[in-house]
Protein backbone atom coordinates (compact mmCIF):
# COMPACT_ATOMS: atom_id res chain seq x y z
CA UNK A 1 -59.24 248.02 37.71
CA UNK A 2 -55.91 246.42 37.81
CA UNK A 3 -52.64 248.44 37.55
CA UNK A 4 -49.85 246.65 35.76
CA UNK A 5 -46.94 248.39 36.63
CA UNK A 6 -44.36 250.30 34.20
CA UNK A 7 -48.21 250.15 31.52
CA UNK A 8 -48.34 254.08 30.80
CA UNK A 9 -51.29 255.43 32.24
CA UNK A 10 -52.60 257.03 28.81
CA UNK A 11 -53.10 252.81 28.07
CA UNK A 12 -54.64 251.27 30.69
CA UNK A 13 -58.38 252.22 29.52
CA UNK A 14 -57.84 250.33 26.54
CA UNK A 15 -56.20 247.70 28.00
CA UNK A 16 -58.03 247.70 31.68
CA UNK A 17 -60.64 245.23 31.10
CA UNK A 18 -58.54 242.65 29.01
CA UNK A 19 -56.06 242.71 31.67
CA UNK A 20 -58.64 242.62 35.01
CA UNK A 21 -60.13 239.61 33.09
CA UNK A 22 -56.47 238.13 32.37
CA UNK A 23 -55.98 238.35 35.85
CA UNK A 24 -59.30 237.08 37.14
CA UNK A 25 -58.64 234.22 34.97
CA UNK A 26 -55.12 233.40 36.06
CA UNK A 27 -56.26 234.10 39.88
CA UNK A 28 -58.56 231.18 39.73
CA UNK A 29 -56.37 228.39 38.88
CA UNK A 30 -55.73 225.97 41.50
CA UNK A 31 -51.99 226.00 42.64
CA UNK A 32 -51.36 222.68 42.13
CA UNK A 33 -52.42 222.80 39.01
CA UNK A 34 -49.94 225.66 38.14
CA UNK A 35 -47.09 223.82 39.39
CA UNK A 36 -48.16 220.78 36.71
CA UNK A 37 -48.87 222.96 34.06
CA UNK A 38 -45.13 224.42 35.02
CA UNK A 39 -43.83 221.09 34.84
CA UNK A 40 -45.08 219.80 31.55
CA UNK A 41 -44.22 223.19 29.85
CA UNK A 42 -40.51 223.35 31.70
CA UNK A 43 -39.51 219.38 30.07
CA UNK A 44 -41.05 219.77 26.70
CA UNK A 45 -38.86 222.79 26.64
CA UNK A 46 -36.22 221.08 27.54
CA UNK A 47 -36.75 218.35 25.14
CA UNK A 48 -37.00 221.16 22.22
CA UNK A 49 -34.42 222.72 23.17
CA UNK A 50 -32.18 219.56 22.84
CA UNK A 51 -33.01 219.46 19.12
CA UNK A 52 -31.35 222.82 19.16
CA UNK A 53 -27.74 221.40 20.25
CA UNK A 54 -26.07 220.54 16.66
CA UNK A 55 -26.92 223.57 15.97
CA UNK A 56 -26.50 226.00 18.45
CA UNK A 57 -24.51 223.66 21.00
CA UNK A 58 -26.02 223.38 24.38
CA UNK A 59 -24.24 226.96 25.90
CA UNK A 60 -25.66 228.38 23.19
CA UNK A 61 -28.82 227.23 23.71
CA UNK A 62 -29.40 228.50 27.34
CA UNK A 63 -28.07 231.53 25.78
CA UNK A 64 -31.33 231.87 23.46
CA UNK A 65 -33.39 230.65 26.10
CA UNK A 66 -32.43 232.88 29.09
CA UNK A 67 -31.93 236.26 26.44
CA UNK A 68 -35.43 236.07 24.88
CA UNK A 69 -36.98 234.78 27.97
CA UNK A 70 -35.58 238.37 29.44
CA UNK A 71 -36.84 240.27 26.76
CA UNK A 72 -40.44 238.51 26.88
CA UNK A 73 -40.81 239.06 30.47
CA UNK A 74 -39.11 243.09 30.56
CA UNK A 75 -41.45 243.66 27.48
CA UNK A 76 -44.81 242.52 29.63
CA UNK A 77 -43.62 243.52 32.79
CA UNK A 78 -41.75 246.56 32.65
CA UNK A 79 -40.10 246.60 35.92
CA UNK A 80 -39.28 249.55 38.02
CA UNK A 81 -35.82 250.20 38.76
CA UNK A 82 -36.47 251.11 42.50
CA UNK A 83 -35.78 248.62 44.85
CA UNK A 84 -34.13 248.89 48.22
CA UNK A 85 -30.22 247.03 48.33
CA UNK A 86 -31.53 243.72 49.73
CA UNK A 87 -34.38 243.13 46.88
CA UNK A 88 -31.71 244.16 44.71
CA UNK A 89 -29.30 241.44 46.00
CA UNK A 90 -32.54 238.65 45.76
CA UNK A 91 -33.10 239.35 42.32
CA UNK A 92 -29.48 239.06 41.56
CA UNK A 93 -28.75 236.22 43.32
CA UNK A 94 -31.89 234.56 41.47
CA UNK A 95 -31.03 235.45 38.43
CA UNK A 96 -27.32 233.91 38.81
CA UNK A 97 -27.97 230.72 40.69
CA UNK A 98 -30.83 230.46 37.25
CA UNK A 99 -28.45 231.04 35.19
CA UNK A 100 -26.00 228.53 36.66
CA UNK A 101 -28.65 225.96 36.77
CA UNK A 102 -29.44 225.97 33.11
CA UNK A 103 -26.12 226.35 31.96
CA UNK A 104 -25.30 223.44 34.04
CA UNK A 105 -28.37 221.25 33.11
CA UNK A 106 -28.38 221.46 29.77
CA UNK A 107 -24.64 220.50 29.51
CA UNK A 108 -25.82 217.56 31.49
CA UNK A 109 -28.55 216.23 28.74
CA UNK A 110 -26.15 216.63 26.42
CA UNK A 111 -24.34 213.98 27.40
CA UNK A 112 -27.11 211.67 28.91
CA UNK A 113 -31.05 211.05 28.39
CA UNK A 114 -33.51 213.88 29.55
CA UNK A 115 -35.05 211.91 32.26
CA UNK A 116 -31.82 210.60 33.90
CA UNK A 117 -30.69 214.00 34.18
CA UNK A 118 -33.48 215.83 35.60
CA UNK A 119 -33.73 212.63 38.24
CA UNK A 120 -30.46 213.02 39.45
CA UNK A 121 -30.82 217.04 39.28
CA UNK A 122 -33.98 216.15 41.74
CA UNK A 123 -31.28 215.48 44.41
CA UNK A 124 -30.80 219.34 44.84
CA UNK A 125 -34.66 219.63 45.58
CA UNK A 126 -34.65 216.65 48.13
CA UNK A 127 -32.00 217.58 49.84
CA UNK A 128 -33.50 221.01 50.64
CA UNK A 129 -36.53 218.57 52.00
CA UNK A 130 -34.33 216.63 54.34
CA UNK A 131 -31.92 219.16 55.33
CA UNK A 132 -31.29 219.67 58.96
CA UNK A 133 -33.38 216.80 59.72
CA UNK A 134 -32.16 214.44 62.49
CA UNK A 135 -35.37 211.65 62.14
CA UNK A 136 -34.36 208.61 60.94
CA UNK A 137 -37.42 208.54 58.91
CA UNK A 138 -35.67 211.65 56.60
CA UNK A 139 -32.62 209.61 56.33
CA UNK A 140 -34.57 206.76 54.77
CA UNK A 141 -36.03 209.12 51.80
CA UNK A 142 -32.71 210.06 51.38
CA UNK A 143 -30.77 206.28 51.47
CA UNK A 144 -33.81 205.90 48.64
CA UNK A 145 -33.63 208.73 46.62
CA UNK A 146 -29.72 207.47 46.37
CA UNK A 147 -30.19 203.98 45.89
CA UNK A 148 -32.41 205.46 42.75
CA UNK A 149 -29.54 207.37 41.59
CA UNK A 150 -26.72 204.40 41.73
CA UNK A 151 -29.41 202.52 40.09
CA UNK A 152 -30.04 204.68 37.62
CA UNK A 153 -25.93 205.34 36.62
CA UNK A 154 -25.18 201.68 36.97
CA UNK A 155 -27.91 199.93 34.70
CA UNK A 156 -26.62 199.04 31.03
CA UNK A 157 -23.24 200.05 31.31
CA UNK A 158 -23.86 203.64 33.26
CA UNK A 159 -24.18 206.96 31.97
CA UNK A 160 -21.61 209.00 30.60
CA UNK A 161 -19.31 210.76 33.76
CA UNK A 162 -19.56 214.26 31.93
CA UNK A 163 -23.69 214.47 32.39
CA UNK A 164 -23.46 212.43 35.56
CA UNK A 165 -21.26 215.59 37.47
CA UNK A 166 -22.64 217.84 35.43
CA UNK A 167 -26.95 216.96 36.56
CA UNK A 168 -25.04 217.07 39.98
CA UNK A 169 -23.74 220.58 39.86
CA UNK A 170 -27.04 221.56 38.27
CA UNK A 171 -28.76 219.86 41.31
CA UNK A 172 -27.02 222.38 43.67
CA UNK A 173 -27.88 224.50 41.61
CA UNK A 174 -31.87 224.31 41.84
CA UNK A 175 -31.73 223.80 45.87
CA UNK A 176 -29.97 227.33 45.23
CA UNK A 177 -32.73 228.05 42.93
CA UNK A 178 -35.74 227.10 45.86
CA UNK A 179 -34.39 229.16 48.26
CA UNK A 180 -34.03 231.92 46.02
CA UNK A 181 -37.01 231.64 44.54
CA UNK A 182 -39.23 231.77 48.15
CA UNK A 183 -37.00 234.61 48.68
CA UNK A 184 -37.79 236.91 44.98
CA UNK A 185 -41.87 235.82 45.76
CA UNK A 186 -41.45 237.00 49.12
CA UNK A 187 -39.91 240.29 48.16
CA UNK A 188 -41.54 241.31 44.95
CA UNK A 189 -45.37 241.23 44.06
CA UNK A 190 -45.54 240.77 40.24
CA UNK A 191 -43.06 239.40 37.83
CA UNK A 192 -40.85 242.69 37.82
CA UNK A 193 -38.67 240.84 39.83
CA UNK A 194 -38.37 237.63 37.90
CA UNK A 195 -37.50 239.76 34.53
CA UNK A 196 -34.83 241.92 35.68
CA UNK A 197 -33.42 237.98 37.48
CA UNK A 198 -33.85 236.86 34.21
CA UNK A 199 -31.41 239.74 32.71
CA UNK A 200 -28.80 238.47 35.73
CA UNK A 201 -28.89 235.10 34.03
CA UNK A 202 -28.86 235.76 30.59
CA UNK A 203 -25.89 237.71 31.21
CA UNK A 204 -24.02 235.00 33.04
CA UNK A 205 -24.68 232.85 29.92
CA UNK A 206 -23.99 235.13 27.54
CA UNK A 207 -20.13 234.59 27.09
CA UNK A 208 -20.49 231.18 27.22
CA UNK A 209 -23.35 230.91 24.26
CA UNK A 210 -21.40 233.33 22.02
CA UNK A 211 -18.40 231.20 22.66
CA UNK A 212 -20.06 227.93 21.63
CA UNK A 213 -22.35 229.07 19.10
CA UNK A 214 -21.06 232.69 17.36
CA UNK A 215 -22.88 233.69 14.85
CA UNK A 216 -25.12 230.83 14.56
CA UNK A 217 -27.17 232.73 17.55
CA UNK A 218 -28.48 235.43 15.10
CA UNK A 219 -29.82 232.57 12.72
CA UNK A 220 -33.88 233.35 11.97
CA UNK A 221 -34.89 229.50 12.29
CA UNK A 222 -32.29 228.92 15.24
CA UNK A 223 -33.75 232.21 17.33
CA UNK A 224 -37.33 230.83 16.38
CA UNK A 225 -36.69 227.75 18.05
CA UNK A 226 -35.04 229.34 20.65
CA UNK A 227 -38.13 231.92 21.43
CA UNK A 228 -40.29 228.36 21.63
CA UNK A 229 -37.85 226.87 24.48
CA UNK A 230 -37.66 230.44 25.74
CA UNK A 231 -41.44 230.85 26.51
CA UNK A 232 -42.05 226.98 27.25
CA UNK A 233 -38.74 226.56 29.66
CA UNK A 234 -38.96 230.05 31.04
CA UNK A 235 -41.29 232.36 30.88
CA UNK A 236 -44.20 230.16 31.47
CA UNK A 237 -42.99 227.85 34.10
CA UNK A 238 -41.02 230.45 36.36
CA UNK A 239 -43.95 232.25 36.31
CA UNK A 240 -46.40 229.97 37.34
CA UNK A 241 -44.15 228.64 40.08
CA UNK A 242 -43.62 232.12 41.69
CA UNK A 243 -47.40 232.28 41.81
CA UNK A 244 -48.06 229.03 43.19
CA UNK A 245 -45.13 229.54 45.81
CA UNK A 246 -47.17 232.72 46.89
CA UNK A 247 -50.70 230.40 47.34
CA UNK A 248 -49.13 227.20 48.78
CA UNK A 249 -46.80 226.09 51.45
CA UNK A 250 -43.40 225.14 50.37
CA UNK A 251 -43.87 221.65 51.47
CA UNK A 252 -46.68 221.19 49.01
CA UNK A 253 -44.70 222.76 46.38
CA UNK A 254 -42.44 220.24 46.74
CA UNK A 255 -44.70 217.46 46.54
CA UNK A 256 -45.97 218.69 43.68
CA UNK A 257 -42.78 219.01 41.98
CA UNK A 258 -41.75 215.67 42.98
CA UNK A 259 -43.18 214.49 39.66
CA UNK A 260 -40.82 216.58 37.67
CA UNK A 261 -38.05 213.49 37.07
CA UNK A 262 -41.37 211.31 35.50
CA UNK A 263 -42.42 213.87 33.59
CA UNK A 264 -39.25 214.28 32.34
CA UNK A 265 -38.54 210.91 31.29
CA UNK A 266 -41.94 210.77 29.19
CA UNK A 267 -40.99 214.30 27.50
CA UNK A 268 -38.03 212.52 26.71
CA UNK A 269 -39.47 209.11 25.24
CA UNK A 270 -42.18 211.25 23.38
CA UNK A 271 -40.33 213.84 22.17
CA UNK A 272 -36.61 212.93 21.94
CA UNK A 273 -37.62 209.09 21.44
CA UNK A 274 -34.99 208.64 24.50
CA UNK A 275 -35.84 205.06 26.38
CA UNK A 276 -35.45 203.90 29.50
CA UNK A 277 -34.48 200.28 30.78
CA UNK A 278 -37.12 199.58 33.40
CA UNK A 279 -34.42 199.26 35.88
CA UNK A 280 -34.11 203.02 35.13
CA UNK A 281 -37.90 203.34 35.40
CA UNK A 282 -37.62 201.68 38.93
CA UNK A 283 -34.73 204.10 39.72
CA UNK A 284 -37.22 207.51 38.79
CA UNK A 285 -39.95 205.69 40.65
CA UNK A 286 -37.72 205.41 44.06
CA UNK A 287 -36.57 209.31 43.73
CA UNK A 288 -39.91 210.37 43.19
CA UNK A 289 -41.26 207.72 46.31
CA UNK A 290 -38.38 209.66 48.30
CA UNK A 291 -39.06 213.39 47.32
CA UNK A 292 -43.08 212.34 48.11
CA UNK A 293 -42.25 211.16 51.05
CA UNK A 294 -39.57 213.60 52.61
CA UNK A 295 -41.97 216.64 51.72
CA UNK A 296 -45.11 214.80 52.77
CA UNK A 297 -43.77 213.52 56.16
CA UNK A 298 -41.58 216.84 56.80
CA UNK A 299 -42.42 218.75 60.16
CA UNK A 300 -44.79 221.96 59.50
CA UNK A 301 -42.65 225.24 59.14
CA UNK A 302 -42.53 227.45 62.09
């Protein structure tokens, strides 16, 4: 029988053999297929939730996002209060580097396509690959992954300056994000953790949504969009990443999510109709060569 933590016990014979299957289910995906799955789900969002931005702005947006993807995940997980100080200070400094990230990000596609933002966001990611190194090799993915970059802001005129710093701050943002994320997985067993993170981050976004947006928040067609991006940006991806970061190696992880900038790009041409020149094609294709090769080639931990 599987206990699911804060489900009253007067419940769990009804819902005992739904959830033991759930979990069987769930246990026997591969890992690196819950890190694509995570992927797909996480840009699609993203690419939804961009739709949202004449109406809801993009603060206002991460708002919706982060709020109902707190009440999703507190409604199925329930969380226990009772952690010691230093799980307490993970899940908080999850939540807020989270929060950061989206609020950052998603004032970054505002301004520039879906797919050149997430590539240069992949920076933060690759630089957690590389850092420390002194091989010459992990300098190479690096002088890459930036060439990429330049390429990327330079063909056709550029991008605009605004989403160019801001898919830079949200870049620091997610190498924050990695760290902190190995940490929560490391520290909590189930997604207790992850929901009351989620709470951290929602509330860090609040002020700024509500200043953007108002009263256009509490529109029924606005929060049903935003309950979409919530569960495909949030709740699905964050928690199949936490599982596959508890099955896998880091350095696979990051292999894996080495495809994110691609994927990101098609979401955008599918779903936002957002092109690319092929120089820009070439640039995704030499950050995603780098991040490949700077997790692939890294030294094994410990």
């Amino acid at each position: 029988m599987v206990h699911v933590e804060g489900l009253p016990e007067r419940g769990q014979g009804r819902w005992a053999a739904p959830l033991s299957a759930a979990a069987r289910a769930y246990g026997a995906i591969p890992p690196p297929a819950l890190v694509l799955l995570g992927i797909v789900s996480v840009q699609v969002g993203a690419a939804v939730a961009k739709q949202l931005f004449a109406t809801a702005g993009a603060a206002g947006t991460v708002t919706l996002r982060l709020v109902l993807a707190a009440a999703v995940l507190l409604l199925i997980w329930r969380p226990s209060l009772r952690m010691d100080a230093r799980t307490w200070l993970v899940v908080a400094g999850y939540g807020l580097v989270l929060g950061a990230m989206n609020l950052t990000f998603y004032q970054a596609i505002k301004h520039i396509p879906l797919g050149a933002a997430v590539t240069i966001e992949f920076l933060g990611p690759l630089a957690v690959a590389v850092l420390g190194s002194r091989r010459w090799l992990d300098g190479a993915w690096a002088l890459l992954a930036a060439a990429g970059v330049l390429l990327l802001t330079r063909v056709d005129g550029g991008l605009a300056l605004p989403g160019v710093l801001f898919a830079l701050c949200a870049a620091a943002c997610w190498a924050g994000y990695i760290l902190m994320a190995a940490a929560l997985g490391s520290r909590t067993s189930d997604g207790g953790g992850l929901a009351l993170a989620m709470v951290f981050g929602a509330v860090l976004a609040l002020p700024f949504g509500v200043a953007e947006a108002g009263t256009a928040l509490l529109d029924p067609a606005v929060l049903v969009v935003g309950g979409a991006v919530a569960l495909l940006s949030s709740v699905v991806p964050y928690s199949l990443e936490l599982e596959a970061l508890r099955r896998i190696p880091p350095r696979v992880f990051g292999i894996l999510m080495s495809l994110e900038p691609a994927v990101a790009a098609l979401a955008g041409l599918v779903v936002l109709h957002e092109t690319l020149h092929p120089a820009q094609w070439a640039a995704v294709f030499c950050v995603v060569l780098a991040s490949v090769g700077a997790t692939r080639t890294a030294r094994p931990e410990g």
